[in-house]
N, C-alpha and C. Protein backbone atom coordinates (compact mmCIF):
# COMPACT_ATOMS: atom_id res chain seq x y z
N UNK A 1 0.84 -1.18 0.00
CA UNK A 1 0.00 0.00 0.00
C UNK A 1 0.89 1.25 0.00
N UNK A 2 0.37 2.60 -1.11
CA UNK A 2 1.31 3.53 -0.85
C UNK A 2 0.69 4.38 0.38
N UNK A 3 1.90 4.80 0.83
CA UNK A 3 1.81 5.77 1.95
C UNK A 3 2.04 6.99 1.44
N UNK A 4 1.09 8.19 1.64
CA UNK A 4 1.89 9.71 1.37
C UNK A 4 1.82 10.18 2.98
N UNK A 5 2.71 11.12 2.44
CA UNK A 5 3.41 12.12 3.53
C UNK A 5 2.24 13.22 3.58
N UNK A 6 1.65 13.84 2.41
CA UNK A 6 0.37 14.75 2.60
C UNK A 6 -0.82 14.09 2.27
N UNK A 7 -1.37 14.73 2.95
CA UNK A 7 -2.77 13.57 2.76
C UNK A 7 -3.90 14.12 1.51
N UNK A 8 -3.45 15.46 1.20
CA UNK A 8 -4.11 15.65 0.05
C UNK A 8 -3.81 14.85 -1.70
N UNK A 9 -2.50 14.34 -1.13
CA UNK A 9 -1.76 13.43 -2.10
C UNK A 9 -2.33 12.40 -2.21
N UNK A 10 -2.96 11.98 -1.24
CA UNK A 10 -3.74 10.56 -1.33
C UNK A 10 -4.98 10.69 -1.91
N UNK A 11 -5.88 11.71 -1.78
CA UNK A 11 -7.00 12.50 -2.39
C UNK A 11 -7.14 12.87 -3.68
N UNK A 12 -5.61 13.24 -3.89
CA UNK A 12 -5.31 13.41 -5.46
C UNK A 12 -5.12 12.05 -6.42
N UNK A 13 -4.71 10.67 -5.68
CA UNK A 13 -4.34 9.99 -6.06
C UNK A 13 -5.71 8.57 -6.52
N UNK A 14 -6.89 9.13 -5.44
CA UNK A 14 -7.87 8.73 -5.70
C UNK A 14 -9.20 9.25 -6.50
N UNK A 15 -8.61 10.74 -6.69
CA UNK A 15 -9.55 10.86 -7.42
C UNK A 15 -9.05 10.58 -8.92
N UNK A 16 -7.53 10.59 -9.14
CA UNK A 16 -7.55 10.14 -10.63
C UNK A 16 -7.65 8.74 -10.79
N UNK A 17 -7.53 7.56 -10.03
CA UNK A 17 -7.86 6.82 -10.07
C UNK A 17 -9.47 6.55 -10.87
N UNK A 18 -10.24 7.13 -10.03
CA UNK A 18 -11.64 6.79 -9.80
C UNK A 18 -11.65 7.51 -11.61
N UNK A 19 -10.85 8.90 -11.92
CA UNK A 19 -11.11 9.42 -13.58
C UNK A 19 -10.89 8.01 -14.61
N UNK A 20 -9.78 7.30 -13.86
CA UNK A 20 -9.27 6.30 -15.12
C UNK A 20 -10.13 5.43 -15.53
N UNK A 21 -11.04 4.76 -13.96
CA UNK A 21 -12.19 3.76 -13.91
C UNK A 21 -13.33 4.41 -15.29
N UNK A 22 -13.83 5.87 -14.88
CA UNK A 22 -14.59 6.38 -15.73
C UNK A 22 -13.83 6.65 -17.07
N UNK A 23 -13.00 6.62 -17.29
CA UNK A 23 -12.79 6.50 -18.98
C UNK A 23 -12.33 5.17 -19.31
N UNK A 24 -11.86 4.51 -18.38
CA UNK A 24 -12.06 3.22 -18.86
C UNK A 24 -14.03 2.58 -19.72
N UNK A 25 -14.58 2.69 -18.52
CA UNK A 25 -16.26 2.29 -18.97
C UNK A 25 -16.17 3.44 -20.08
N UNK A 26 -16.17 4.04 -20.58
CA UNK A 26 -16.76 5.19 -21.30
C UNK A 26 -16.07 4.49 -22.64
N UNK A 27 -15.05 4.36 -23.08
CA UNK A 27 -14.42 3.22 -24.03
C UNK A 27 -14.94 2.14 -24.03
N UNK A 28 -15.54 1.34 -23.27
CA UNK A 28 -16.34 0.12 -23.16
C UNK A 28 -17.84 0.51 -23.84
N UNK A 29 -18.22 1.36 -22.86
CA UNK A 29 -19.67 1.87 -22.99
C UNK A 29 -19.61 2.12 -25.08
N UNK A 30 -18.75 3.02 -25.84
CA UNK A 30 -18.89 3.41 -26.82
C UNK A 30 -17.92 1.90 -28.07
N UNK A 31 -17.29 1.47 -27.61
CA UNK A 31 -17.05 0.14 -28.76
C UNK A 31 -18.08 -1.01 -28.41
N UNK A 32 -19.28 -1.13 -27.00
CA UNK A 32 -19.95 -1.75 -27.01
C UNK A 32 -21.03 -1.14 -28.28
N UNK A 33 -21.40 0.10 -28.10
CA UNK A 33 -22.40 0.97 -28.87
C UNK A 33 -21.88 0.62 -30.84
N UNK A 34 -20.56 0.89 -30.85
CA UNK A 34 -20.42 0.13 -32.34
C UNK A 34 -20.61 -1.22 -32.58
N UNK A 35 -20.17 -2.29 -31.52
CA UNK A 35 -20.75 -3.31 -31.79
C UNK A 35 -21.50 -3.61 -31.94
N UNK A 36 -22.89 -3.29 -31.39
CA UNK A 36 -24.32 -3.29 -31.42
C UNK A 36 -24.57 -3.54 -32.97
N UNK A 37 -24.17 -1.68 -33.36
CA UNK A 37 -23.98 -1.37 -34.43
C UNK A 37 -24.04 -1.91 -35.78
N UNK A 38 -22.61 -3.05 -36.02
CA UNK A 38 -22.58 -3.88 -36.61
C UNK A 38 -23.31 -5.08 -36.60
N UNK A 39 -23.48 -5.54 -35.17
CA UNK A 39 -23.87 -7.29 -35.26
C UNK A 39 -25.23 -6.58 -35.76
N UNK A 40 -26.48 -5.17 -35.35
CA UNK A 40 -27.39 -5.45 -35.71
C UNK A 40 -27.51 -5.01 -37.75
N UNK A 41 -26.30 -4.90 -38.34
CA UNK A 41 -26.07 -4.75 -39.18
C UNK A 41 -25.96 -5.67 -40.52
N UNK A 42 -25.03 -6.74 -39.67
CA UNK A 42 -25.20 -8.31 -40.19
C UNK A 42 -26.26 -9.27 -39.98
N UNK A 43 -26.76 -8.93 -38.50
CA UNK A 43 -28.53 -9.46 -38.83
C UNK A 43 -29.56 -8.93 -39.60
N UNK A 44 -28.79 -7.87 -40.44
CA UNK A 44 -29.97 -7.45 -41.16
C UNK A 44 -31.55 -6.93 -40.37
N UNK A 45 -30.98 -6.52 -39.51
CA UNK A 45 -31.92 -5.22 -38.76
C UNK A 45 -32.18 -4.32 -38.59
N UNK A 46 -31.37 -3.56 -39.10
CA UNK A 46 -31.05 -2.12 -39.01
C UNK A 46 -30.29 -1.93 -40.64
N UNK A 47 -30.50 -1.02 -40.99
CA UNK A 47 -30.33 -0.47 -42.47
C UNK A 47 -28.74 0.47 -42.13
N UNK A 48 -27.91 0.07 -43.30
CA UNK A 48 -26.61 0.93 -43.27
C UNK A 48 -26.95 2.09 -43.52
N UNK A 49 -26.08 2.77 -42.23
CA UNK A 49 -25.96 4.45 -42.32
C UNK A 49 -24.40 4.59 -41.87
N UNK A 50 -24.00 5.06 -43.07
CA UNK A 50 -22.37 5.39 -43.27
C UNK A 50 -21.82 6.69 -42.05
N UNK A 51 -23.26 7.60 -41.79
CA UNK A 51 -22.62 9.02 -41.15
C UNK A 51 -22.77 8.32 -39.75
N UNK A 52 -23.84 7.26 -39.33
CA UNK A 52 -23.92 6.89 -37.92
C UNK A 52 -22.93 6.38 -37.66
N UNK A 53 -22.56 5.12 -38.36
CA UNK A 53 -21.44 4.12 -38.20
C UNK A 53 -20.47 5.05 -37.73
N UNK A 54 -19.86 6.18 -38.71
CA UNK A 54 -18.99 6.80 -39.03
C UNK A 54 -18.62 7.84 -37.33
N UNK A 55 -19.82 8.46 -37.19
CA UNK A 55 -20.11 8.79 -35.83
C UNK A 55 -19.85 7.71 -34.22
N UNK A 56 -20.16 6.80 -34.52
CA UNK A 56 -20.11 5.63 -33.47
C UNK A 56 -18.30 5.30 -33.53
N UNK A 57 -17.77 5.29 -34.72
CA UNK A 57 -16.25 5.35 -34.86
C UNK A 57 -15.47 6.22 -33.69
N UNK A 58 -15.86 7.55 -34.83
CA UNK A 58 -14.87 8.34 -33.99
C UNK A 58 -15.43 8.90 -32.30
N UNK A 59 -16.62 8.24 -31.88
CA UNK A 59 -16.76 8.38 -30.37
C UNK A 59 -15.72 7.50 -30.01
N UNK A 60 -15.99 6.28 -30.39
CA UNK A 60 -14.66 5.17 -29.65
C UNK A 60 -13.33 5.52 -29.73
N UNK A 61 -12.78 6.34 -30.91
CA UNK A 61 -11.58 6.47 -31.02
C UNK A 61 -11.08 7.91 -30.22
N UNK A 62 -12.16 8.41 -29.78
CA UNK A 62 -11.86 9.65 -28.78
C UNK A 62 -11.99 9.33 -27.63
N UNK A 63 -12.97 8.40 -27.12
CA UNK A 63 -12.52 7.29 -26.23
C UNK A 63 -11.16 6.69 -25.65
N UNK A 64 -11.07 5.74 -27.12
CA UNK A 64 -9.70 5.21 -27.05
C UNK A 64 -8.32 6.18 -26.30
N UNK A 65 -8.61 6.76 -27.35
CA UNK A 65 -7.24 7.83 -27.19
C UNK A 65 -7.43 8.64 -25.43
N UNK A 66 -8.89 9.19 -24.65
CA UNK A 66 -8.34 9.73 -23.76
C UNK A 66 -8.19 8.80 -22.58
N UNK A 67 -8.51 7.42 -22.92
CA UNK A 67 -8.04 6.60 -21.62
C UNK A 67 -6.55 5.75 -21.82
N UNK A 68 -5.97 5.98 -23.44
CA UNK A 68 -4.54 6.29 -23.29
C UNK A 68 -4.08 7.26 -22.64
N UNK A 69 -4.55 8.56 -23.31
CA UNK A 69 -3.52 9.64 -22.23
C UNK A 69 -3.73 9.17 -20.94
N UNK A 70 -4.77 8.87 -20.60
CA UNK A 70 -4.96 9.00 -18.58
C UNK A 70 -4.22 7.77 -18.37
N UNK A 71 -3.97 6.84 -18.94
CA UNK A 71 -2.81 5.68 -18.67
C UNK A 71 -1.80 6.20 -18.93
N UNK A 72 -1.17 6.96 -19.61
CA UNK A 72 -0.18 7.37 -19.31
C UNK A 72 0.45 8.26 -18.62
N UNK A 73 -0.05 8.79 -17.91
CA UNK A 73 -0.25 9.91 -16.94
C UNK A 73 0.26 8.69 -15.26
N UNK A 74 -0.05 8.07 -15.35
CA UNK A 74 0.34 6.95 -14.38
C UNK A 74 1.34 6.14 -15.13
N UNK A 75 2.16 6.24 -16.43
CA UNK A 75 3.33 5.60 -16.25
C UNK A 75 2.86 4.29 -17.32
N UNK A 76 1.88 4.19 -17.44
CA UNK A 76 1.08 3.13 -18.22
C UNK A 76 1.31 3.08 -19.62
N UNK A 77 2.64 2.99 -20.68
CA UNK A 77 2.70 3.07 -21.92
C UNK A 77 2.38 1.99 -22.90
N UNK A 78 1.18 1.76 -23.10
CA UNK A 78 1.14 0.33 -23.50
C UNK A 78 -0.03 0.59 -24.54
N UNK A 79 -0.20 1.38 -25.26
CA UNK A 79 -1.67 1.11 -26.10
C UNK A 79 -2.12 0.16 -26.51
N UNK A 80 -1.16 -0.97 -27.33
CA UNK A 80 -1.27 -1.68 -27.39
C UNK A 80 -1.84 -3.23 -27.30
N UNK A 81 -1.34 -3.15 -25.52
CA UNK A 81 -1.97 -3.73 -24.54
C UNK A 81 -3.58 -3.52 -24.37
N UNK A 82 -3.82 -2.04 -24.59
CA UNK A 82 -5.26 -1.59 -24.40
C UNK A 82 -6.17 -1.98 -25.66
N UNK A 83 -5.26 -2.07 -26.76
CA UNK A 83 -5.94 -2.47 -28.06
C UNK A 83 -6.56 -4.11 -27.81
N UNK A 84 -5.45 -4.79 -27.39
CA UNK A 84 -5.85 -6.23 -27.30
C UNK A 84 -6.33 -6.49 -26.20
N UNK A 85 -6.93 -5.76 -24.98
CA UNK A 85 -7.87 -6.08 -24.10
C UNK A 85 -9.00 -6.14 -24.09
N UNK A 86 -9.55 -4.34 -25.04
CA UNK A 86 -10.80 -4.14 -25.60
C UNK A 86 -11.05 -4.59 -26.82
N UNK A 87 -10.04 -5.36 -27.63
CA UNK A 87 -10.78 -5.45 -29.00
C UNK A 87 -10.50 -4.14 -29.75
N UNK A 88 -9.80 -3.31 -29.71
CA UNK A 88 -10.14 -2.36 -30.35
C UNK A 88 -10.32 -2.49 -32.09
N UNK A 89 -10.91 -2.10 -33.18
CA UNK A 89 -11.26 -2.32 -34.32
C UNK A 89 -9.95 -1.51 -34.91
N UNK A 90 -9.67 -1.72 -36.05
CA UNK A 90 -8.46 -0.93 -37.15
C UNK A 90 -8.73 0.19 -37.08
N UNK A 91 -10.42 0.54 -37.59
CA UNK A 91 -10.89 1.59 -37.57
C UNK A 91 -10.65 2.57 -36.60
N UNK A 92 -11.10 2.11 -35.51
CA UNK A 92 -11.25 3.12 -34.18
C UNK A 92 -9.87 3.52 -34.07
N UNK A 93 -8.70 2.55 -34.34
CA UNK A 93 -7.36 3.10 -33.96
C UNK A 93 -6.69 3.73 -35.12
N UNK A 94 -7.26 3.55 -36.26
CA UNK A 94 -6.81 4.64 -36.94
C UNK A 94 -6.94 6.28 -36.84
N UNK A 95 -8.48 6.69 -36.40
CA UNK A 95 -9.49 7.72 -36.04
C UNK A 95 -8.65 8.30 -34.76
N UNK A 96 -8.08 7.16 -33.72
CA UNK A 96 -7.82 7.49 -32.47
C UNK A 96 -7.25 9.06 -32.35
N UNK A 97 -7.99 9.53 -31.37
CA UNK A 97 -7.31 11.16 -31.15
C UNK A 97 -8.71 11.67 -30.46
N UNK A 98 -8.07 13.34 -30.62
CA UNK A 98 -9.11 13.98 -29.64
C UNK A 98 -10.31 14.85 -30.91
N UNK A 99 -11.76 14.67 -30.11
CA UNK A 99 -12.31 15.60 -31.03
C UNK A 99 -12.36 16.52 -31.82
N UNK A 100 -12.81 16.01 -32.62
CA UNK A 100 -12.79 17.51 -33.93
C UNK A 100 -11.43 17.32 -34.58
N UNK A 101 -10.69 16.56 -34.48
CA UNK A 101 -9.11 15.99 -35.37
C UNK A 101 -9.35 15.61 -36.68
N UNK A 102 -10.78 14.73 -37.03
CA UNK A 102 -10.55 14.22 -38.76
C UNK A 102 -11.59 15.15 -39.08
């Protein structure tokens, strides 16, 4: 367990914690939302829309990208790693970045 010397350090240390948890789900929450996407795409349930899809993309890949930075902010350099945990799609990691970029 770490110990700090100020205790606002520990405060600081939990609340970015608790940020990483929330952009972690928020990347989950939005490549679950493209998956949907697709599988209800290949069941032939839903009718192709290139601007939605296209939209559902670059949420995940703005996703993606800010729960890289916040992993790396703790030392965490591994995108990679994050690619092959979530699945990430070609797509989304091509797109990856911050809003309003493509």
């Amino acid at each position: 367990m770490v110990q700090f010397d100020n205790p606002i350090d520990s405060l600081l240390a939990g609340e970015a914690a608790a940020s990483l948890g929330i952009s972690g789900r928020k990347l989950k929450k939005t490549l679950d939302a493209l998956r949907q996407y697709d599988a209800e795409l290949a069941a032939l349930t839903r009718q192709p829309d290139e601007s939605a899809r296209k939209r559902l993309v670059l949420e995940a890949a703005e996703a993606y990208w800010g729960y890289v930075v916040q992993r790396e902010q703790f030392g965490l350099i591994d995108s990679e790693y994050i690619a092959k945990e979530y699945a990430i799609p070609d797509d989304v990691k091509r797109a990856m970045g911050p809003k309003g970029r493509a």
